[in-house]
N, C-alpha and C. Protein backbone atom coordinates (compact mmCIF):
# COMPACT_ATOMS: atom_id res chain seq x y z
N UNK A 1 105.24 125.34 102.92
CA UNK A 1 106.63 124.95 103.01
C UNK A 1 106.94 123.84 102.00
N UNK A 2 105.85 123.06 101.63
CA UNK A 2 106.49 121.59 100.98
C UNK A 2 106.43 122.10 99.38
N UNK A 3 105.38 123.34 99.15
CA UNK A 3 105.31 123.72 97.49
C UNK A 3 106.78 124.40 97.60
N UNK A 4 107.01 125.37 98.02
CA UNK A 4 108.27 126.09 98.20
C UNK A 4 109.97 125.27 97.84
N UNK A 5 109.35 124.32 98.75
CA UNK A 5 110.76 123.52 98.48
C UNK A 5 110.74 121.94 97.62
N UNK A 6 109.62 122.35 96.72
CA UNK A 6 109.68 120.99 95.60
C UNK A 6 108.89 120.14 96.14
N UNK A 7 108.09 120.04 97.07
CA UNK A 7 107.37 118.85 97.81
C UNK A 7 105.59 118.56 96.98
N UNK A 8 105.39 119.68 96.38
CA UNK A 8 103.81 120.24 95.93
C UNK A 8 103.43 118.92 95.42
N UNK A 9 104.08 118.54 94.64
CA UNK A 9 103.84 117.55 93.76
C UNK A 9 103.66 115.91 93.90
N UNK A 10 104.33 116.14 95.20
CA UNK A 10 104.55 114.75 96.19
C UNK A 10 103.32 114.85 96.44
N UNK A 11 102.95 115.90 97.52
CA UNK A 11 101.72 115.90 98.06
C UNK A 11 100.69 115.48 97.05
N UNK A 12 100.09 116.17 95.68
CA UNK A 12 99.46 115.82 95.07
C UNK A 12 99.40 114.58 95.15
N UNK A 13 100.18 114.00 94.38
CA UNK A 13 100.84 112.71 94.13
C UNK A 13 100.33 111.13 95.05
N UNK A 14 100.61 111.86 95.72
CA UNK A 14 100.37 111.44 97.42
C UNK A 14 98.44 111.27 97.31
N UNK A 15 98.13 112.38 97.22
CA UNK A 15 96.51 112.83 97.60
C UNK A 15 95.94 111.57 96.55
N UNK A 16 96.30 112.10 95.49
CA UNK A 16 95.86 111.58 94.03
C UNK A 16 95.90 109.82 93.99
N UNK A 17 96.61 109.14 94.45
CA UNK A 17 96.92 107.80 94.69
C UNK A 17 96.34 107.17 95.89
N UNK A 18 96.19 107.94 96.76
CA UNK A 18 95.24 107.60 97.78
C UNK A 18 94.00 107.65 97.52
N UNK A 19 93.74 108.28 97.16
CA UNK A 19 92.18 108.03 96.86
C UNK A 19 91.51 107.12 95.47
N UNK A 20 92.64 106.75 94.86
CA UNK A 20 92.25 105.89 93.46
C UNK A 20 92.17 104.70 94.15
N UNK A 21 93.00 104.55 95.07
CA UNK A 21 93.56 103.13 95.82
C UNK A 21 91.85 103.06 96.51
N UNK A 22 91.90 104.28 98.00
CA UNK A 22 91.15 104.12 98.78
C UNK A 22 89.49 103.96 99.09
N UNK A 23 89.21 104.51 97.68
CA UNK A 23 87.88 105.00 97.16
C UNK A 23 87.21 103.50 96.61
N UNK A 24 87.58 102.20 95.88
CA UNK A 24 87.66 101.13 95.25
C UNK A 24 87.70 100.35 96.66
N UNK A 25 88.44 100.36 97.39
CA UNK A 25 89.15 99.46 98.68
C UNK A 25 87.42 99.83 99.83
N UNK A 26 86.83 101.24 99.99
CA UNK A 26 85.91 101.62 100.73
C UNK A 26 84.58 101.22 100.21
N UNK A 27 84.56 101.13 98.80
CA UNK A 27 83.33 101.06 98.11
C UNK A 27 83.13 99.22 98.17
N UNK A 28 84.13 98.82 97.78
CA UNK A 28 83.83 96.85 98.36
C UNK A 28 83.58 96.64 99.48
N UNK A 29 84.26 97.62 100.43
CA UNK A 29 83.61 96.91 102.04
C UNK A 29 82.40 97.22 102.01
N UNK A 30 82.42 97.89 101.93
CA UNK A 30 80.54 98.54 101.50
C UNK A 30 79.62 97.42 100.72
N UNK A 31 79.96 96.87 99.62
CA UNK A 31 79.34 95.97 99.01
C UNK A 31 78.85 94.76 99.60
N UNK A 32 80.50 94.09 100.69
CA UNK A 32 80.37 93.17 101.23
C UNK A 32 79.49 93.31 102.26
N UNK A 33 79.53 94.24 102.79
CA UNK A 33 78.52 94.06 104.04
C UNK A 33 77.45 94.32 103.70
N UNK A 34 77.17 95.06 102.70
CA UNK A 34 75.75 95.20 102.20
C UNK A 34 74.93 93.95 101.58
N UNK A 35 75.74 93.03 101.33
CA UNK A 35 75.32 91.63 100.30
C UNK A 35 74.79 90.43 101.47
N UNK A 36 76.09 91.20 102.48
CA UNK A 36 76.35 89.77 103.66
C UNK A 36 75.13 89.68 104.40
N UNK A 37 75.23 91.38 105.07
CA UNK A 37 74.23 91.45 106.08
C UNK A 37 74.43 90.62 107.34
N UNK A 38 75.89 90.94 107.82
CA UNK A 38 76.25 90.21 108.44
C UNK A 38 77.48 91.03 109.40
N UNK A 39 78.35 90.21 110.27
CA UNK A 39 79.54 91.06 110.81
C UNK A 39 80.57 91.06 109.66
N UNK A 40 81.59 91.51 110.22
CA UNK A 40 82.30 91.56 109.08
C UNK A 40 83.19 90.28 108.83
N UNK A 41 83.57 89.39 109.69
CA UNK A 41 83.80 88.03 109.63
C UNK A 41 82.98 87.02 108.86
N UNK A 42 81.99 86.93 109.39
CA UNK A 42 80.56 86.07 108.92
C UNK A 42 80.48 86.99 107.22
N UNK A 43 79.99 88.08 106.73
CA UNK A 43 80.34 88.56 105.46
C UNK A 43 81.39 87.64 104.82
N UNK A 44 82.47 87.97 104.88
CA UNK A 44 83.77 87.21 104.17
C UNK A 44 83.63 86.27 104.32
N UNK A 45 83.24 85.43 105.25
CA UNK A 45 83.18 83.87 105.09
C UNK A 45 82.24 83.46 104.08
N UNK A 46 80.94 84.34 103.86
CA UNK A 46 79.50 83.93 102.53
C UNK A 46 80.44 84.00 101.21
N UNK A 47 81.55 85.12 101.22
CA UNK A 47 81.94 85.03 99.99
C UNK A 47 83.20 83.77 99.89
N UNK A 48 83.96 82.96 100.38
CA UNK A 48 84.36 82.18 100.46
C UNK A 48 85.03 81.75 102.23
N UNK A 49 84.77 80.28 102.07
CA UNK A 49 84.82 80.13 103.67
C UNK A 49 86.09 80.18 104.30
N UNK A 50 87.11 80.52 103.44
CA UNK A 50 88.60 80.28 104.11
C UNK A 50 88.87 82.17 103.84
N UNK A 51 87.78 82.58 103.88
CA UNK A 51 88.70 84.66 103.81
C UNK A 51 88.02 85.38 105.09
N UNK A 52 87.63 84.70 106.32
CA UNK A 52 87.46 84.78 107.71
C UNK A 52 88.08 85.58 108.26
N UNK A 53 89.37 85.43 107.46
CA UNK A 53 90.66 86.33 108.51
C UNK A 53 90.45 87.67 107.55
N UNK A 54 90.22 87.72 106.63
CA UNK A 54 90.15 89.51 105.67
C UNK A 54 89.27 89.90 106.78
N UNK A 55 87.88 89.62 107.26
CA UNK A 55 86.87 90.31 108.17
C UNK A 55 88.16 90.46 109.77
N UNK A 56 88.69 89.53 110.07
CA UNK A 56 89.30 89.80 111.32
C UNK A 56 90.29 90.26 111.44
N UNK A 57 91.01 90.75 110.23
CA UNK A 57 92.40 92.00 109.56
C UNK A 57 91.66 92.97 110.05
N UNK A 58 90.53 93.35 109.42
CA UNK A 58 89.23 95.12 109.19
C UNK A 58 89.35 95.35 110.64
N UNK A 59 88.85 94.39 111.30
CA UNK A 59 88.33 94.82 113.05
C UNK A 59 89.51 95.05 113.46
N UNK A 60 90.65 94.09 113.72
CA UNK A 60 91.59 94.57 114.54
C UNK A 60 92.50 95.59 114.12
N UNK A 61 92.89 96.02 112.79
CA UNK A 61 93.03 96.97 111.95
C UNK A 61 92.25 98.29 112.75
N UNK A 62 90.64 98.37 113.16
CA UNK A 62 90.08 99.26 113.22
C UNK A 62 90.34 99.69 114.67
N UNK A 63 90.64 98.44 115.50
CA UNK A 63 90.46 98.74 116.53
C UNK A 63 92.00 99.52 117.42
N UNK A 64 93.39 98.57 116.60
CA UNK A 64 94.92 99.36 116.75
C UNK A 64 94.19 101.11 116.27
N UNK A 65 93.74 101.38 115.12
CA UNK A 65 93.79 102.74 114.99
C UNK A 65 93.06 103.12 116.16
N UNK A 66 91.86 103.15 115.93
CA UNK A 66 91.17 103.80 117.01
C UNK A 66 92.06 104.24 118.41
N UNK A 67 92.35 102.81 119.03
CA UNK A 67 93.15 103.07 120.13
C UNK A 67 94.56 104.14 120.13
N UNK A 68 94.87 103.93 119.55
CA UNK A 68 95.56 104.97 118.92
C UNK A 68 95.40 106.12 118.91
N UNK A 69 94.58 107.02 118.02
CA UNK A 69 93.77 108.00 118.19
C UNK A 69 93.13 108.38 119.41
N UNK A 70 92.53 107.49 120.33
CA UNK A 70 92.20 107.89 121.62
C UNK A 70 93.76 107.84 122.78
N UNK A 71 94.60 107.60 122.28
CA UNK A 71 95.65 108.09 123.18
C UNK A 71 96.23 109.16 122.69
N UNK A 72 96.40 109.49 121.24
CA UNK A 72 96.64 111.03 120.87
C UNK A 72 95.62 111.83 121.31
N UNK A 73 94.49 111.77 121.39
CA UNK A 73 93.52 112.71 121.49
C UNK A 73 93.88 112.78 123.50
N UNK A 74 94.07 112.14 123.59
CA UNK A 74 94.19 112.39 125.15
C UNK A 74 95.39 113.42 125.84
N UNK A 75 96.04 113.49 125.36
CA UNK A 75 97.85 113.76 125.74
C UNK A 75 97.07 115.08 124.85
N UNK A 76 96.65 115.38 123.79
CA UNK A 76 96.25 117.19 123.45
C UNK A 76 95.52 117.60 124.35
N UNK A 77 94.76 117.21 125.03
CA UNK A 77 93.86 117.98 126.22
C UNK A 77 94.45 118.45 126.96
């Protein structure tokens, strides 16, 4: 429906930018915790002691989705 009516390209568009963004953004958390060896709070703090809150954005960030997802997934059953 979205190629049909001019959308194809969005989508691409869409796909293509997400993953330039997301791929760079996934591969540093990766770094950091790999360097830190640590939670993800304690990590960000080794790399400077006032970016505490970037580690406690990730978790609660992770944890709104999740919850989230477990109330959609519930209501399809």
């Amino acid at each position: 429906m979205a190629g049909t009516n001019g959308g194809g390209i969005f989508l691409l568009l869409y796909i293509l930018l997400a993953a330039l963004i997301g791929i760079p953004i996934l591969m540093t958390e990766l770094a950091v915790g790999r360097a830190g060896r640590k939670n993800a709070i304690a990590s960000c703090r080794s790399i400077n002691p006032h970016w505490g809150f970037v580690g406690a954005f990730g978790i609660a960030g992770a944890f709104f989705v999740l919850s989230y997802y477990c109330v959609v997934g519930g209501l399809g059953a």
